[in-house]
Protein backbone atom coordinates (compact mmCIF):
# COMPACT_ATOMS: atom_id res chain seq x y z
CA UNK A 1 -37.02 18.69 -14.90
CA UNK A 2 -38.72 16.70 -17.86
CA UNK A 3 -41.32 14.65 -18.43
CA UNK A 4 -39.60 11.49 -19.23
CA UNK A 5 -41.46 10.40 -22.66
CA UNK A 6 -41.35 14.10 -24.05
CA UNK A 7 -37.68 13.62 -23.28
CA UNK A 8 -36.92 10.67 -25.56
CA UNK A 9 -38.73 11.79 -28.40
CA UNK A 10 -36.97 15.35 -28.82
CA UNK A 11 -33.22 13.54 -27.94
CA UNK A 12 -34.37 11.69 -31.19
CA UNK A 13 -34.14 15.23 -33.04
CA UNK A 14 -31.02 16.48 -31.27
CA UNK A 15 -28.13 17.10 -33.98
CA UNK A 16 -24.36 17.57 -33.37
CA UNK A 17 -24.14 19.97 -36.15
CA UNK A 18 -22.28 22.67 -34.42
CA UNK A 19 -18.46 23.76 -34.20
CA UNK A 20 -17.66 21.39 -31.50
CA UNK A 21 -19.69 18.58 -33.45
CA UNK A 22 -21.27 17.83 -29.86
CA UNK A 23 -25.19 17.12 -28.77
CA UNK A 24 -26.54 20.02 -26.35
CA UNK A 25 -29.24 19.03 -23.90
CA UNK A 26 -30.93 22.52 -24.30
CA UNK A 27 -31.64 21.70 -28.15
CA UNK A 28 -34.56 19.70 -27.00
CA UNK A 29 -35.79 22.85 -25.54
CA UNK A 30 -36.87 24.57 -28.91
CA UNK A 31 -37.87 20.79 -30.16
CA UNK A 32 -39.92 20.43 -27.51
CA UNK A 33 -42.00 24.01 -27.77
CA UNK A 34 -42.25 23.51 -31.82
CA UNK A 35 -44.19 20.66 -30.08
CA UNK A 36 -46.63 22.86 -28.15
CA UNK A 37 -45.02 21.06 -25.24
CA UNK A 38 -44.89 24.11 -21.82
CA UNK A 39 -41.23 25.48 -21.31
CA UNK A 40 -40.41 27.62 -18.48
CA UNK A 41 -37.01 28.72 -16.54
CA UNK A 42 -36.51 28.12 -12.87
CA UNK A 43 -33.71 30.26 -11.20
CA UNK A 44 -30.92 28.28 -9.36
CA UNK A 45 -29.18 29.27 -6.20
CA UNK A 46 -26.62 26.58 -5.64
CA UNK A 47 -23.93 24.63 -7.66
CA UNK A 48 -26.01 21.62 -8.83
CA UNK A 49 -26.13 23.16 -12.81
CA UNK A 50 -22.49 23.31 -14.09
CA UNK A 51 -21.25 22.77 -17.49
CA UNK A 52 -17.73 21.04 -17.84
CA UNK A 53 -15.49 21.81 -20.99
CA UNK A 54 -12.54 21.42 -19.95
CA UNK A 55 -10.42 20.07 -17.70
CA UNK A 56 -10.55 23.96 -15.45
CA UNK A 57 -14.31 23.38 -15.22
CA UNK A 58 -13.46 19.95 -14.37
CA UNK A 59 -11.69 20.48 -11.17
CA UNK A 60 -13.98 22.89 -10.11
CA UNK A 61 -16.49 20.52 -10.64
CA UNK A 62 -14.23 17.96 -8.84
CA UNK A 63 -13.77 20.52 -5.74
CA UNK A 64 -17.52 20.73 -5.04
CA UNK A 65 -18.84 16.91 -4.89
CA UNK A 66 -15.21 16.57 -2.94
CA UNK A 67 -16.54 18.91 -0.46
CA UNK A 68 -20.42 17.33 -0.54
CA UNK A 69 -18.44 14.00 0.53
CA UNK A 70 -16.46 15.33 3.24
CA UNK A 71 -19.54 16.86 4.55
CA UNK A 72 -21.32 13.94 4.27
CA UNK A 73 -19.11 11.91 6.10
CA UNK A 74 -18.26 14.65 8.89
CA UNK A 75 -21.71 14.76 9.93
CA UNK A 76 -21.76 11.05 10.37
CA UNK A 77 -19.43 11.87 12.85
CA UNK A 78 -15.91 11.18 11.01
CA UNK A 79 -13.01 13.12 11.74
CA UNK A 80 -11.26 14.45 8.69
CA UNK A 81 -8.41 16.78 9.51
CA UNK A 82 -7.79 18.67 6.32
CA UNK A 83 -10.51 18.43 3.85
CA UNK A 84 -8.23 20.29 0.82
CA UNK A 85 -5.86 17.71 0.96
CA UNK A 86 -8.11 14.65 1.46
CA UNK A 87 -9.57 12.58 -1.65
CA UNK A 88 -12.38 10.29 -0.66
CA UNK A 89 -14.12 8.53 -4.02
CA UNK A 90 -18.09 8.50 -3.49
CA UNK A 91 -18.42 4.84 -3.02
CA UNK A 92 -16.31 4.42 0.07
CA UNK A 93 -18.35 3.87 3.32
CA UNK A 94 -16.15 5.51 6.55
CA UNK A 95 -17.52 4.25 10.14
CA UNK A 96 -18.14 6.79 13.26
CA UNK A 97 -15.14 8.20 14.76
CA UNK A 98 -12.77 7.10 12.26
CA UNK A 99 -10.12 9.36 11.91
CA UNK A 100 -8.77 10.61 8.22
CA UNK A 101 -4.94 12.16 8.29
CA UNK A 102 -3.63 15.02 5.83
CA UNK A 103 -3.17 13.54 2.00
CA UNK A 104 -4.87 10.81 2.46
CA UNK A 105 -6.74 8.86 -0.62
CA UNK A 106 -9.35 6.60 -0.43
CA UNK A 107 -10.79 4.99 -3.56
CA UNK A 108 -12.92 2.83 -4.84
CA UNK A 109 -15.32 0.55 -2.41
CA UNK A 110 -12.98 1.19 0.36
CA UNK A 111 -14.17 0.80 4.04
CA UNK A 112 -12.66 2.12 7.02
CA UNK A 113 -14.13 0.49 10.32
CA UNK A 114 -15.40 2.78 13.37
CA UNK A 115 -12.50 4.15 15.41
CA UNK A 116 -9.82 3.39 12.81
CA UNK A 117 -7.03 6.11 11.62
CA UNK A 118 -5.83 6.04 8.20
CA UNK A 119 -2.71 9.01 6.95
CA UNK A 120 -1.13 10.89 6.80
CA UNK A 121 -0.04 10.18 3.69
CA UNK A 122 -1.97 7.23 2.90
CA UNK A 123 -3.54 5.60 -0.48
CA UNK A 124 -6.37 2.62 -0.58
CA UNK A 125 -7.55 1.49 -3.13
CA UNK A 126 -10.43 -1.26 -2.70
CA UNK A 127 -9.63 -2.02 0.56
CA UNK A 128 -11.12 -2.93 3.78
CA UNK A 129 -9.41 -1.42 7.36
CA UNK A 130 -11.59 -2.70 10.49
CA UNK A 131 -12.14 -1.02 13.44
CA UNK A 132 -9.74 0.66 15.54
CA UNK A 133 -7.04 0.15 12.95
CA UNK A 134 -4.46 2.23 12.06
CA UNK A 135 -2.63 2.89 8.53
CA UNK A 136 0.08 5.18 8.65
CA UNK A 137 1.92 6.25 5.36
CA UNK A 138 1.78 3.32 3.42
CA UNK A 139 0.04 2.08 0.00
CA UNK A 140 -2.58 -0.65 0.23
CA UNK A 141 -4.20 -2.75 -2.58
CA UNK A 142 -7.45 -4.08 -2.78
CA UNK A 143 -6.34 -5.37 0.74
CA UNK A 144 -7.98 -6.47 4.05
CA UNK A 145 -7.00 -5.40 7.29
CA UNK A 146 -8.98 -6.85 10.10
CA UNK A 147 -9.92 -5.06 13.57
CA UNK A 148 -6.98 -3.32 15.57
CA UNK A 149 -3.82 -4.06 12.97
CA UNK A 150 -0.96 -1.78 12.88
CA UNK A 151 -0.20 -0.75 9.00
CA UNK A 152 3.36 1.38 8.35
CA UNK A 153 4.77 3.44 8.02
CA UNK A 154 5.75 2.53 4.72
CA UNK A 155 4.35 -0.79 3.77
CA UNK A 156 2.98 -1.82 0.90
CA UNK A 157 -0.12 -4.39 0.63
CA UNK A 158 -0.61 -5.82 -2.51
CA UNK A 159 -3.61 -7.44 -4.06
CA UNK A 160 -4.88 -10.58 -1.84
CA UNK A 161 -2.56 -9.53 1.56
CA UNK A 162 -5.61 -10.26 4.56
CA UNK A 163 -3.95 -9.22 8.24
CA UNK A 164 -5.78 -10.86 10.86
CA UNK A 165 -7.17 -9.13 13.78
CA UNK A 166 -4.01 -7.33 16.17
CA UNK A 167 -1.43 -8.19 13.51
CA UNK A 168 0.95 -5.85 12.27
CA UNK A 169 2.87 -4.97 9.23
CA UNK A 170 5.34 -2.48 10.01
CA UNK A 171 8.26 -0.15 8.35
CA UNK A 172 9.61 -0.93 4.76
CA UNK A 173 7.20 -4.61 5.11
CA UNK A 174 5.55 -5.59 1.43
CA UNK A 175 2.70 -8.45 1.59
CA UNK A 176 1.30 -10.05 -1.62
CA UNK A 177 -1.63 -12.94 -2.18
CA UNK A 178 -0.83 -14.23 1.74
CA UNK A 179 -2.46 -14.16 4.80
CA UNK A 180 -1.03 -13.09 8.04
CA UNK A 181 -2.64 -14.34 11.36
CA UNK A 182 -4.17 -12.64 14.29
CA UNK A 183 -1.85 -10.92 16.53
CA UNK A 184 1.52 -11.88 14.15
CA UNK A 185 3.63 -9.36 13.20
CA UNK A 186 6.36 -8.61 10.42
CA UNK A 187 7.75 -5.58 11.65
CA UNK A 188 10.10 -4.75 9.76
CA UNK A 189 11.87 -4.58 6.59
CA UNK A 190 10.63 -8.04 4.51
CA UNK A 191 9.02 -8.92 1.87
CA UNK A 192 5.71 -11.89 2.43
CA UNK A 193 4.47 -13.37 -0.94
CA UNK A 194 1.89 -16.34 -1.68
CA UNK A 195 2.26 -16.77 2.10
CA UNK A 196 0.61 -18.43 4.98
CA UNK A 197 1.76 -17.03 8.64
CA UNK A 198 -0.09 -18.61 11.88
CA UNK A 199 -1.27 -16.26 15.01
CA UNK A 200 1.23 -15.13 17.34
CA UNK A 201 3.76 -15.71 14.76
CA UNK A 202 6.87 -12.86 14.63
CA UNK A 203 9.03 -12.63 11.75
CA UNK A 204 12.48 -11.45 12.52
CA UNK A 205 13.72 -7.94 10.08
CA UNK A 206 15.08 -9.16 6.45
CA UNK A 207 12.94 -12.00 6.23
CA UNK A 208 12.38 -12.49 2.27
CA UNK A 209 10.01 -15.64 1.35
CA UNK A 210 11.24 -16.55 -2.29
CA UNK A 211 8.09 -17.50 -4.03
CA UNK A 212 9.10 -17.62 -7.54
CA UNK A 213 11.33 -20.12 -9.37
CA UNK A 214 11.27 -18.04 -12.66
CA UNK A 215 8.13 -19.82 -13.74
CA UNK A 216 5.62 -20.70 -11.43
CA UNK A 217 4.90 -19.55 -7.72
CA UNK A 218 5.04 -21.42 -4.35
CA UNK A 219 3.52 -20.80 -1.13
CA UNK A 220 5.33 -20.82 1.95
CA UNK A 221 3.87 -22.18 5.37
CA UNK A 222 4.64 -20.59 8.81
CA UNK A 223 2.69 -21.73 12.00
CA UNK A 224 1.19 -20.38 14.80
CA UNK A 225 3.69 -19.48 17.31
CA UNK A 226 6.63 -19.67 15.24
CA UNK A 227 9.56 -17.78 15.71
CA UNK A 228 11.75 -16.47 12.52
CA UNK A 229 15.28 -14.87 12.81
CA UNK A 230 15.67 -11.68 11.05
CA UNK A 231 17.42 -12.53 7.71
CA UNK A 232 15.97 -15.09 6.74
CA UNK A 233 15.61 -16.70 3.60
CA UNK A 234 12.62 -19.10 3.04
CA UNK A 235 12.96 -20.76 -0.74
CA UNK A 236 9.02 -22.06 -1.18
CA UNK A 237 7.94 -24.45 -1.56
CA UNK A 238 8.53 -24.59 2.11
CA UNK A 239 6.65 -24.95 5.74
CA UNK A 240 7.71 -23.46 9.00
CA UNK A 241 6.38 -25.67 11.71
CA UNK A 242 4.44 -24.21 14.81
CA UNK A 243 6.53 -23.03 17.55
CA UNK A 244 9.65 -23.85 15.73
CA UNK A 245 12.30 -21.24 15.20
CA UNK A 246 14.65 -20.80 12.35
CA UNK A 247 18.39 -19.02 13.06
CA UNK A 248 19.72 -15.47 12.06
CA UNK A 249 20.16 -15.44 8.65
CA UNK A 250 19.34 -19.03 7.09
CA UNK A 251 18.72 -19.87 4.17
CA UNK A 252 15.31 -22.66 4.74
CA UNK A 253 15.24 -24.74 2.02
CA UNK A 254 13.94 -27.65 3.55
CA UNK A 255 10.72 -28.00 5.85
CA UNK A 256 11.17 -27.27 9.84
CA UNK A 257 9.16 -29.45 12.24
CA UNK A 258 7.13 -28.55 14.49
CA UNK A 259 9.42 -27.20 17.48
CA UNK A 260 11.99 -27.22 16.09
CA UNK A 261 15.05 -24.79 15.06
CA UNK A 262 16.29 -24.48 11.39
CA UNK A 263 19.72 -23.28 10.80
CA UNK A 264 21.17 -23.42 7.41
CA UNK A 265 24.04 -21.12 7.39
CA UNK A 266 28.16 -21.53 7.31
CA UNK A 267 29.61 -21.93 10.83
CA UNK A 268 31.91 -19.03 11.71
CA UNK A 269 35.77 -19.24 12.08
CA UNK A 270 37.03 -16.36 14.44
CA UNK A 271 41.45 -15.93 13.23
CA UNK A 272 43.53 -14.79 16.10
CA UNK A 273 46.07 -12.74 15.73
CA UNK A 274 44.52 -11.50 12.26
CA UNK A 275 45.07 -7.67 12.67
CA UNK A 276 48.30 -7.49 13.93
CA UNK A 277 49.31 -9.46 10.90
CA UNK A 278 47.35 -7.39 8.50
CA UNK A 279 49.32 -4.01 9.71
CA UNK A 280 52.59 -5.58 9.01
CA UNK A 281 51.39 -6.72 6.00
CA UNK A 282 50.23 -3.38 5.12
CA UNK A 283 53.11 -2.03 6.59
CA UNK A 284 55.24 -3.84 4.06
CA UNK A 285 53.53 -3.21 0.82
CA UNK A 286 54.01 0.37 1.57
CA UNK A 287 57.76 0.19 2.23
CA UNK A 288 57.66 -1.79 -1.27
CA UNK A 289 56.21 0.99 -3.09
CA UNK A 290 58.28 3.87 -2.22
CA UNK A 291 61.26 2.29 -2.81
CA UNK A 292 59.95 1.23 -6.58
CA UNK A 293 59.39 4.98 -6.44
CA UNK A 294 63.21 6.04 -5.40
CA UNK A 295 66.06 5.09 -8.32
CA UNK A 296 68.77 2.29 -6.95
CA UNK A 297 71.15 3.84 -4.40
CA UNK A 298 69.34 6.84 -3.73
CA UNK A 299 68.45 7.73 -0.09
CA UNK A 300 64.60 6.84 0.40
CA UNK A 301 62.51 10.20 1.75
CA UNK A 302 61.84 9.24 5.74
């Protein structure tokens, strides 16, 4: 400890003159005796006086504030399975019986509600997860997920994605800049950019909303209630009406009413008939060929 004026004045005198061309702290120590100011050791029991010089003493270093913030937070009453795999930055709050899965990040201001569960295999960065949630293998983004959503495995949040309260973004499901209402769900599979999806709203495996024209974006509109068929295609700008439906893989390029059902897809023809004719077609072209292979006249190999 150091009085904090004596302090000043001997950094002042400090010099970097050394083989590392670095300035110690402990050269104000001889400064401050030729001074007639007191100097006296006190002996140190813990790990609070470490020197770092490289990046060995760094991860040490590393190790023991990791373990100060697990502690921290396990005595607050958080559950954190496996502490050596864990990374938890010291700004991110964690509420009472949250529960933190095997290699699991959290960075930044993160904040995971009371209750919630976020790994294994998890990253956040700047991102809020409310209570009771639950983020399971997946990447999120200074994004916000609100009380009791369903996150992964394997989705990605991007930057501005906000998930409503009892909404869900499931397997293989990437959202960006949009906001998905309470209790809808994109389950699986589909990509939600500059997007706007009412409550209740499910959106069917595949769906893809095409948000950029090669220069500019576009938001696309879903309402509450609606109903979208897996593979679909929804070229913004575009709206979705509430309770409408669109069909199995259309292409929406126009708006849907309210109600309503979208289909915008080529009608299918079924061909009778069409495999017998293909084996007798196929049945010829072989003949053909092994009789370019056999010389005129000769007997063909049966």
């Amino acid at each position: 400890a150091f009085e904090g004026a004596a302090l000043l004045a001997a950094l002042e005198e400090v010099r970097s003159d050394n083989a590392q061309g670095e300035y110690y702290l402990p050269d104000v120590l001889p400064i401050m005796r030729s001074r007639e100011r007191s100097v006296s050791a006190h002996e140190i029991s813990d790990d609070s006086e470490l020197g770092v010089n490289d990046r060995v003493q760094l991860a040490a270093v590393r190790r023991i504030l990791q373990r100060r913030i697990h502690e921290r937070h396990m005595l607050a009453g958080v559950t954190i399975v496996d502490p050596a795999s864990t990374v938890i930055d010291v700004d991110v709050q964690i509420g009472r019986d949250a529960l933190i899965a095997p290699f699991t990040s959290l960075h930044g201001a993160s904040e995971i509600g009371p209750g919630a569960t976020v790994g294994p295999l998890s990253t956040l960065l700047d991102t809020r997860v409310g209570a009771g949630a639950k983020v399971v293998h997946s990447y999120l983004d200074h994004a916000e997920v609100g009380d009791r959503v369903s996150v992964g495995p394997f989705a990605y949040l991007r930057p501005g994605a906000v998930l409503r309260e009892g909404s869900k973004a499931g397997t293989f499901v990437e959202i960006k800049n949009s906001d998905v209402g309470a209790g809808a769900k994109v389950p699986h599979l589909s990509y939600i950019g500059d997007t706007e999806i009412g409550e209740r709203t499910n959106i069917g495996a595949g769906t893809i909303t095409a948000n950029y024209d090669g220069t500019n974006k576009h938001r696309t509109r879903i309402g509450a209630g609606a109903f979208v068929g897996v593979d679909t295609m929804l070229v913004a700008p575009v709206s979705v009406g509430a309770d409408a439906h669109t069909g199995a893989g259309s292409v929406i390029t126009e708006d849907v009413p309210d109600g309503a059902l979208g289909i915008a897809r080529s009608r299918q023809k079924n061909i009778e008939g069409y495999r017998e004719r293909r084996n007798q077609r196929d049945s010829g072209e072989r003949e053909a060929r092994e009789d370019a292979k056999n010389p005129a006249g000769s007997p063909r190999q049966r």
